[in-house]
Protein backbone atom coordinates (compact mmCIF):
# COMPACT_ATOMS: atom_id res chain seq x y z
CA UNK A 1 60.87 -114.49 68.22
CA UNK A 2 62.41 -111.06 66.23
CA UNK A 3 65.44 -110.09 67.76
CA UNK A 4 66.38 -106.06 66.66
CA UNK A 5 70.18 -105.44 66.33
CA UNK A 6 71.38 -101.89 66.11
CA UNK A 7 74.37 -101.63 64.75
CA UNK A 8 76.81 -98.85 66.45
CA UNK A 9 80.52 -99.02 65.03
CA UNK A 10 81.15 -102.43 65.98
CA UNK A 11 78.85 -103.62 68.33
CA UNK A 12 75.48 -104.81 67.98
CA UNK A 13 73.39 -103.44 70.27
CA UNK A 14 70.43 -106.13 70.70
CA UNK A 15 66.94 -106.14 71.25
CA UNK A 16 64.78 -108.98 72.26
CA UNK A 17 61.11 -108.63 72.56
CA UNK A 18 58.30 -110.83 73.08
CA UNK A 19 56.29 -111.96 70.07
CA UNK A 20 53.22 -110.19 71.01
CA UNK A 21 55.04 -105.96 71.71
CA UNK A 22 57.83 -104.52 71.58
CA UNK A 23 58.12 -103.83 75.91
CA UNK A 24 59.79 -106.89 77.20
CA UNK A 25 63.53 -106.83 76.86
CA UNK A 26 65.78 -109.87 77.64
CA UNK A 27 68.65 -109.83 79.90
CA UNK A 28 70.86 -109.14 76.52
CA UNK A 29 68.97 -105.75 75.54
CA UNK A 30 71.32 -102.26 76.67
CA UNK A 31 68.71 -99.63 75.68
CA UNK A 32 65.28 -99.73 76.46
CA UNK A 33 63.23 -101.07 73.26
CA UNK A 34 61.49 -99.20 70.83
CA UNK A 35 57.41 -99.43 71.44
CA UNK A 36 54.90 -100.51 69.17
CA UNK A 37 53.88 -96.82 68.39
CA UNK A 38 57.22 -95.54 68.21
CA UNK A 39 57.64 -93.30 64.94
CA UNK A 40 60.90 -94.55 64.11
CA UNK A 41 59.69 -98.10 64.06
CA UNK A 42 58.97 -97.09 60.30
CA UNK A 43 63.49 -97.38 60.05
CA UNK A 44 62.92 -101.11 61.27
CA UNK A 45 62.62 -103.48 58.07
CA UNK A 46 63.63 -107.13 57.92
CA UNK A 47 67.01 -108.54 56.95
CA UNK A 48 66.76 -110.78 54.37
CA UNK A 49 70.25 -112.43 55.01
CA UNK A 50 68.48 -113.38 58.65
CA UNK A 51 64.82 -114.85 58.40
CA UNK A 52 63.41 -113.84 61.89
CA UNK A 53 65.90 -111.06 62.52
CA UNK A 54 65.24 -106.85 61.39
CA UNK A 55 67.34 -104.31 61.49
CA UNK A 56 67.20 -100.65 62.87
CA UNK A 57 69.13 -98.60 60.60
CA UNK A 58 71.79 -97.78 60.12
CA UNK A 59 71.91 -96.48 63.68
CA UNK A 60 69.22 -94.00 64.48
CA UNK A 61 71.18 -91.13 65.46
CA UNK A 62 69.61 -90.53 68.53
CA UNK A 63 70.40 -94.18 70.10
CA UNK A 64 74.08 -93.82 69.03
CA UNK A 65 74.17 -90.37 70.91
CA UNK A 66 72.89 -91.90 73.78
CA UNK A 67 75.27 -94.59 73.75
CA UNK A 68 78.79 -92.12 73.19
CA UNK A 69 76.98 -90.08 75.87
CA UNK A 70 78.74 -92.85 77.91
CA UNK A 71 82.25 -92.14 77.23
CA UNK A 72 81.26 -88.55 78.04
CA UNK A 73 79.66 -89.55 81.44
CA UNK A 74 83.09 -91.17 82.56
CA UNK A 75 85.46 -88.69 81.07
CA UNK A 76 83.37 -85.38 82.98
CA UNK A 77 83.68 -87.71 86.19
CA UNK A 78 87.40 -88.27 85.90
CA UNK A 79 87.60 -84.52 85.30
CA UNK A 80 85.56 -83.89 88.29
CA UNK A 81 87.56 -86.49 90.39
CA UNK A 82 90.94 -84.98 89.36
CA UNK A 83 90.45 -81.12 88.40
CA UNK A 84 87.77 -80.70 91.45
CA UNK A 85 90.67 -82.04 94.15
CA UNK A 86 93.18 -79.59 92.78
CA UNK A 87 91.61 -76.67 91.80
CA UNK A 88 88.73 -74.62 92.33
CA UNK A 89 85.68 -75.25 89.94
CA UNK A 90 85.31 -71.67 88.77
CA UNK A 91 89.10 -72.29 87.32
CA UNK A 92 88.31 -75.30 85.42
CA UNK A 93 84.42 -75.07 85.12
CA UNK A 94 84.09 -72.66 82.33
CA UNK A 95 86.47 -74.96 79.96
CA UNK A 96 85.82 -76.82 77.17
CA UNK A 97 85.07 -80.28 77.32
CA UNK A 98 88.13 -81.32 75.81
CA UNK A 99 90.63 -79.01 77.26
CA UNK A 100 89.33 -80.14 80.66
CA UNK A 101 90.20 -83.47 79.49
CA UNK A 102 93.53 -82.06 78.93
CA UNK A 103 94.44 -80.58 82.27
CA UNK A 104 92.93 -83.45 83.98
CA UNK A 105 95.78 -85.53 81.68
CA UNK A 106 98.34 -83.15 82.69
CA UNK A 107 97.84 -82.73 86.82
CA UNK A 108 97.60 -87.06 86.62
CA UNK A 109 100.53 -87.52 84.35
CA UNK A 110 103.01 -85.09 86.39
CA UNK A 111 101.53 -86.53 89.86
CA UNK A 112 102.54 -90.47 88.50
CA UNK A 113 105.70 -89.18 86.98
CA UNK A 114 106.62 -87.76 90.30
CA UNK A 115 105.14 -89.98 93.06
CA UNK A 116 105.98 -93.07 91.00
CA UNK A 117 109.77 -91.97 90.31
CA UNK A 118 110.65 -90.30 93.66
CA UNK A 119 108.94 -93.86 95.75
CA UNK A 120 110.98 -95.33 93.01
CA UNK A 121 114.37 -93.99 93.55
CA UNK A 122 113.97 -93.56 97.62
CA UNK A 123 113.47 -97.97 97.24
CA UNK A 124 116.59 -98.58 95.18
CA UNK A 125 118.34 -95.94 96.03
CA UNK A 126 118.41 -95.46 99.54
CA UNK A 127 116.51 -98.72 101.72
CA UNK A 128 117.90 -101.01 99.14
CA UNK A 129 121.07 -99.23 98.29
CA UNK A 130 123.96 -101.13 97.23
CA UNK A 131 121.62 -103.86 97.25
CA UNK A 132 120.32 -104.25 93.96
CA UNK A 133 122.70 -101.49 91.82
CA UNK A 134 126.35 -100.87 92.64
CA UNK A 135 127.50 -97.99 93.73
CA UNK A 136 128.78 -97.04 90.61
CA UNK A 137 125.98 -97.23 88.92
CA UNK A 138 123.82 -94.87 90.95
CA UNK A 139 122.95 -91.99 88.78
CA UNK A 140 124.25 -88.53 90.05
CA UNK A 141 121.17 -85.52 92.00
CA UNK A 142 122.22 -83.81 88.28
CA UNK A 143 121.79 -86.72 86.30
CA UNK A 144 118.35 -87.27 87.50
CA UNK A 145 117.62 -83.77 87.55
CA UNK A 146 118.08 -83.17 83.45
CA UNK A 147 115.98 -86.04 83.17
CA UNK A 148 112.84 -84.70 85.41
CA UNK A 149 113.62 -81.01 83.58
CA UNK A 150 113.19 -82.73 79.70
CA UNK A 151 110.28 -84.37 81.16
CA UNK A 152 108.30 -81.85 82.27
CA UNK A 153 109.08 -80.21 79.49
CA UNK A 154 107.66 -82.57 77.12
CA UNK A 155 104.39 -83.41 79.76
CA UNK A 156 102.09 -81.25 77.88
CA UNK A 157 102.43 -82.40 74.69
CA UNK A 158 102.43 -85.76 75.97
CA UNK A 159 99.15 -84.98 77.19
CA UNK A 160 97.49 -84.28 74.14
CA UNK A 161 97.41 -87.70 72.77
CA UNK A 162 95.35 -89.27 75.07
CA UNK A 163 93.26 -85.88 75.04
CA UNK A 164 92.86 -86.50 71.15
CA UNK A 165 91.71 -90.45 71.57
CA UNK A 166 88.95 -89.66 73.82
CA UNK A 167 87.55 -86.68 71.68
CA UNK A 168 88.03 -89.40 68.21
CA UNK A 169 85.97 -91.98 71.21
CA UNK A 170 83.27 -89.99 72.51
CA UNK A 171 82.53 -88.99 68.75
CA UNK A 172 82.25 -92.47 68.00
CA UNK A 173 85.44 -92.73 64.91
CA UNK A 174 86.41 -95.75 67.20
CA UNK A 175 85.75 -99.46 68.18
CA UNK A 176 85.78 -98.43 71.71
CA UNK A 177 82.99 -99.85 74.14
CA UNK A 178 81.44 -98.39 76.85
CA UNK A 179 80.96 -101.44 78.87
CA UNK A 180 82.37 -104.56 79.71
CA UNK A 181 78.86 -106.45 79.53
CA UNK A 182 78.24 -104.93 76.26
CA UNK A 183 80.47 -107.42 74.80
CA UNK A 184 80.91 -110.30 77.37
CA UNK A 185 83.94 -111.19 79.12
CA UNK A 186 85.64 -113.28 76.85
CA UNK A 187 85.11 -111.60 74.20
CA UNK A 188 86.86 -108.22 76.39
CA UNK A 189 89.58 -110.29 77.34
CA UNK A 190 90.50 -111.79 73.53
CA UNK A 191 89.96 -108.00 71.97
CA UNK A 192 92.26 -106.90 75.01
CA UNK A 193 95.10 -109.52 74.25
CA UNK A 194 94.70 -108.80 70.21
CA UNK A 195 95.29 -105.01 71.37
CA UNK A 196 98.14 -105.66 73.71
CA UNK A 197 99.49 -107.67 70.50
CA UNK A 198 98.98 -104.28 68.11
CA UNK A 199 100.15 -101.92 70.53
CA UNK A 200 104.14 -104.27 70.89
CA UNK A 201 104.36 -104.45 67.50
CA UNK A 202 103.46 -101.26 66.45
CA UNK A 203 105.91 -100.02 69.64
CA UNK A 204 108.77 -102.23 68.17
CA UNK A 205 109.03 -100.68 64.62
CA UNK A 206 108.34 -97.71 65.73
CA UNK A 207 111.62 -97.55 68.11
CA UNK A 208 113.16 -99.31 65.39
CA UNK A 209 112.67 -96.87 62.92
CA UNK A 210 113.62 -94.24 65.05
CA UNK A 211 117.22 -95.34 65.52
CA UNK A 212 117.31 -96.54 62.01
CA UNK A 213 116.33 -93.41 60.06
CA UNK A 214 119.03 -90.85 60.86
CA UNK A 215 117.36 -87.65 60.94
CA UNK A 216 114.38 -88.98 63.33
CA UNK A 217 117.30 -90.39 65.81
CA UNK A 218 119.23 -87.28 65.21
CA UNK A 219 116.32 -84.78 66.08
CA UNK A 220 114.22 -86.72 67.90
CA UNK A 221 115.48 -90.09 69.69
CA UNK A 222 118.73 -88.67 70.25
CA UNK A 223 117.50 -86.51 73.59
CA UNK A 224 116.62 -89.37 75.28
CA UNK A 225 120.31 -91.72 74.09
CA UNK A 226 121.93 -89.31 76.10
CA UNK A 227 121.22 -91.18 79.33
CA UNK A 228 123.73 -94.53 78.22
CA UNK A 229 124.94 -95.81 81.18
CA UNK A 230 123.84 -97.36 83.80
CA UNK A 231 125.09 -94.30 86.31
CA UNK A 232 123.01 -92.10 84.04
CA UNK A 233 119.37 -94.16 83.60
CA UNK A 234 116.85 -93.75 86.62
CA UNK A 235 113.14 -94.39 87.01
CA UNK A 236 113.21 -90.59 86.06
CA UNK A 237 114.67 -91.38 82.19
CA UNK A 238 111.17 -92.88 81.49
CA UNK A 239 109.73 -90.10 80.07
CA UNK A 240 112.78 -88.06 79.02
CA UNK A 241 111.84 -87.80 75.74
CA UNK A 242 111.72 -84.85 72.65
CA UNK A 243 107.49 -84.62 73.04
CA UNK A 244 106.94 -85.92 69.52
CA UNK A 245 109.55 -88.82 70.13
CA UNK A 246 107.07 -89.74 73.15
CA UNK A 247 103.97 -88.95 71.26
CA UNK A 248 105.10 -91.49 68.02
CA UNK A 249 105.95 -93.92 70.57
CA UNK A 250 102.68 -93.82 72.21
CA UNK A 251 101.02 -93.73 68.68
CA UNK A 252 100.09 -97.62 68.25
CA UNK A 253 97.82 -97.23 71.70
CA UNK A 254 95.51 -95.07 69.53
CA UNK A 255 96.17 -96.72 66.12
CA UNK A 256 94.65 -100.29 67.79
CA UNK A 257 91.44 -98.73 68.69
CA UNK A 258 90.48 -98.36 65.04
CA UNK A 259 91.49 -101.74 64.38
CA UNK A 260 90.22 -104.17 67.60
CA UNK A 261 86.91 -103.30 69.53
CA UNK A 262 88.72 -101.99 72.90
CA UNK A 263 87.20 -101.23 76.46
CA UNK A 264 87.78 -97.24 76.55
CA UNK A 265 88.35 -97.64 80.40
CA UNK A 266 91.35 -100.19 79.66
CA UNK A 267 92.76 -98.10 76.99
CA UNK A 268 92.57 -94.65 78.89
CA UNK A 269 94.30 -97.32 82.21
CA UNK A 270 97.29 -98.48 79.75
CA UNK A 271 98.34 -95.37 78.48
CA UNK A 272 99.26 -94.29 82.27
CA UNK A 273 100.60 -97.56 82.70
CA UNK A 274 102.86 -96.73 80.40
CA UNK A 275 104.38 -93.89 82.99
CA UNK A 276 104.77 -96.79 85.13
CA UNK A 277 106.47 -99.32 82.87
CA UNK A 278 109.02 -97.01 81.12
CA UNK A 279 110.14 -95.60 84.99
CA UNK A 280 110.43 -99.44 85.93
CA UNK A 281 112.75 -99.90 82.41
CA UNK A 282 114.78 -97.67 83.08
CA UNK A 283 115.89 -98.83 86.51
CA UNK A 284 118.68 -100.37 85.38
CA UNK A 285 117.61 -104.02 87.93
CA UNK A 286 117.28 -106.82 85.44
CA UNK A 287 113.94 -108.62 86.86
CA UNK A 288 114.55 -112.19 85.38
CA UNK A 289 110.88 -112.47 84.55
CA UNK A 290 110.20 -114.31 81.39
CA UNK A 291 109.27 -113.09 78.55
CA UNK A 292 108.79 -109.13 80.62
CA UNK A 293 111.54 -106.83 78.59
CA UNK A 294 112.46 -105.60 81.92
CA UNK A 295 115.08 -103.14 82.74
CA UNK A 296 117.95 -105.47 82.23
CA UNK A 297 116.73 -105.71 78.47
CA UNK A 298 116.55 -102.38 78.22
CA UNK A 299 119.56 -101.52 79.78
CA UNK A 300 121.27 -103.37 77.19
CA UNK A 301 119.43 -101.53 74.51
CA UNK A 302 120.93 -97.74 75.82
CA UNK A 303 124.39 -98.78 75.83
CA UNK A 304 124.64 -100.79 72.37
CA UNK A 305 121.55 -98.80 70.57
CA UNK A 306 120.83 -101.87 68.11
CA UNK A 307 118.54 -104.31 70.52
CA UNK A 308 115.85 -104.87 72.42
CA UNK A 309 113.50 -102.28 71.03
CA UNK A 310 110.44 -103.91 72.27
CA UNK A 311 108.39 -102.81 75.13
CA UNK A 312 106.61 -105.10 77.41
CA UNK A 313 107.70 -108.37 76.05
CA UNK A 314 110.99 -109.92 74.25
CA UNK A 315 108.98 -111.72 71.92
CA UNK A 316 109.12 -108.77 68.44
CA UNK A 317 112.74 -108.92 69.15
CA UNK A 318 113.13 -112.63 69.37
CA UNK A 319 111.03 -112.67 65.79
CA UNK A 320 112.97 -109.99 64.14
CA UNK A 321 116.46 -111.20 65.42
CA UNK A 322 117.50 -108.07 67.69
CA UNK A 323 117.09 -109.94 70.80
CA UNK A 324 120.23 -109.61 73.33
CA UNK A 325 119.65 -111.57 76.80
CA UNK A 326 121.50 -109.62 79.74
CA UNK A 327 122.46 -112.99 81.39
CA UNK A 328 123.87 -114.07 78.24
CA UNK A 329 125.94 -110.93 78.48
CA UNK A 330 126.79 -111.29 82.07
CA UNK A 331 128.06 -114.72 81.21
CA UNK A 332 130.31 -113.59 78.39
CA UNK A 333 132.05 -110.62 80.63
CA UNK A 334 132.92 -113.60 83.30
């Protein structure tokens, strides 16, 4: 039996007929096949590396605009789903594809920022206050204040990354997939584990390097250093950044999809994660969860600037010897 493998970036997109036609797909096939009479069965030719198996090249450009048409499909319903609820269609309508994408990225990133930090703070702050953070370490209305006002400030441009990734996605310059079953399970859950991997490393030396090279701290890293003690970090610190500071920090997100083959829905769900992680880092209650570079680790990182740089887990620090525990500092203050 020929099998027919189009090749699209870095998935092969397989075809299964029977022996006798080209009309009977297997379970495995994601496009209808090509029949008999089909003029661009003259593109199919045999691949001499595999006896039994031919190859449609390279990828006819109709099948691979059929297949990014996908990443189009779900981006215009998340637009439709966000911009539709807040504002009226003749407002939004009329835009282009990509600065739809945009605004959608904007009114979602400022609702997380605020729900997220304000549910935050009213927990720690007020039901559990005193509780988990000492009095003296509750940051100040003003404190918390500069932090939502350098935020905001930075939101838009913050926006435009993941703006740019789906464009560079739904023009196919990625190893995104559409669809889970396109690759299998495990195969999604390796690729997303290899990403995770790509995405703390490339966070790590990226933080690194902008404490290490002066005039990047300076201009950049410095705005959000300001915030040093623990009566000065809250959930609202997160994403008190200089925009480009947030932007190169968010960098390695995009970087991985051009190096692992990444589910686009997991990618777009991680970079808001990442509104949700950096609030919870910044909350100043050390979560004892090992190996999670929770707030206690990072805590430790504001007020001595030269460790724990890494981002979801200890482990780059651990390798690279800038690892300080917070209950190895408790111990040493009693």
């Amino acid at each position: 039996m020929e099998s027919i493998f189009i090749k699209y970036s870095h998935i092969q997109l397989c075809y299964r007929p029977s022996p006798s036609s080209f009309s009977s797909p297997s379970s495995h096939s994601i496009l209808s096949p090509l029949p008999a009479d089909h003029p661009r069965r003259s593109l199919v030719k045999p691949d001499p590396t595999r006896p039994g198996h031919i190859y449609l090249f390279p990828s006819i450009p109709s099948e691979m605009e059929d297949y990014l048409k996908l990443f189009v499909e779900e981006t215009s319903f998340y637009n439709r789903m966000v911009l539709g609820t807040f504002l009226p269609e003749s407002w939004w309508g009329p835009l282009p594809h990509m600065l739809q994408g945009w605004l959608r990225n904007y009114i979602g990133g400022v609702l997380l920022y605020f729900i997220s930090g304000f549910l935050w703070c009213f927990y720690i702050y007020h039901l559990k206050r005193n509780v988990y953070i000492p009095k003296d370490a509750i940051p100040s209305k003003e404190a918390m204040l500069l932090q939502i006002s350098v935020a905001m400030k930075a939101m838009p441009w913050y926006c435009a990354l993941p703006s740019l990734s789906e464009y560079m996605i739904e023009n196919g310059w990625t190893k995104c997939f559409a669809r889970i079953s396109d690759v299998g399970w495990p195969t999604y859950i390796i690729n997303a584990a290899i990403y995770l991997v790509i995405v703390e490393f490339g966070i790590y030396w990226m933080h690194k390097l902008l404490h290490d090279i002066k005039p990047l701290y300076k201009y950049l890293h410095a705005t959000h250093h300001i915030y040093n003690k623990q009566n000065t970090l809250s959930p609202f610190a997160g994403l008190a950044f200089h925009p480009l500071d947030g932007i190169l920090q968010a960098v390695p997100h995009v970087v991985a999809l051009f190096l692992v083959p990444m589910h686009f829905t997991t990618h777009i769900a991680l970079i808001f994660v990442e509104a949700l992680w950096t609030a919870n880092i910044h909350d100043c209650i050390h979560g004892k969860v090992w190996p999670v570079m929770g707030a206690g680790y990072h805590t430790i990182h504001h007020t001595t600037y030269r460790h724990n740089y890494g981002h979801y887990t200890i482990w780059m620090d651990w390798m690279f010897g800038t690892l300080r525990d917070p209950v190895e500092e408790d111990a040493k203050k009693m």
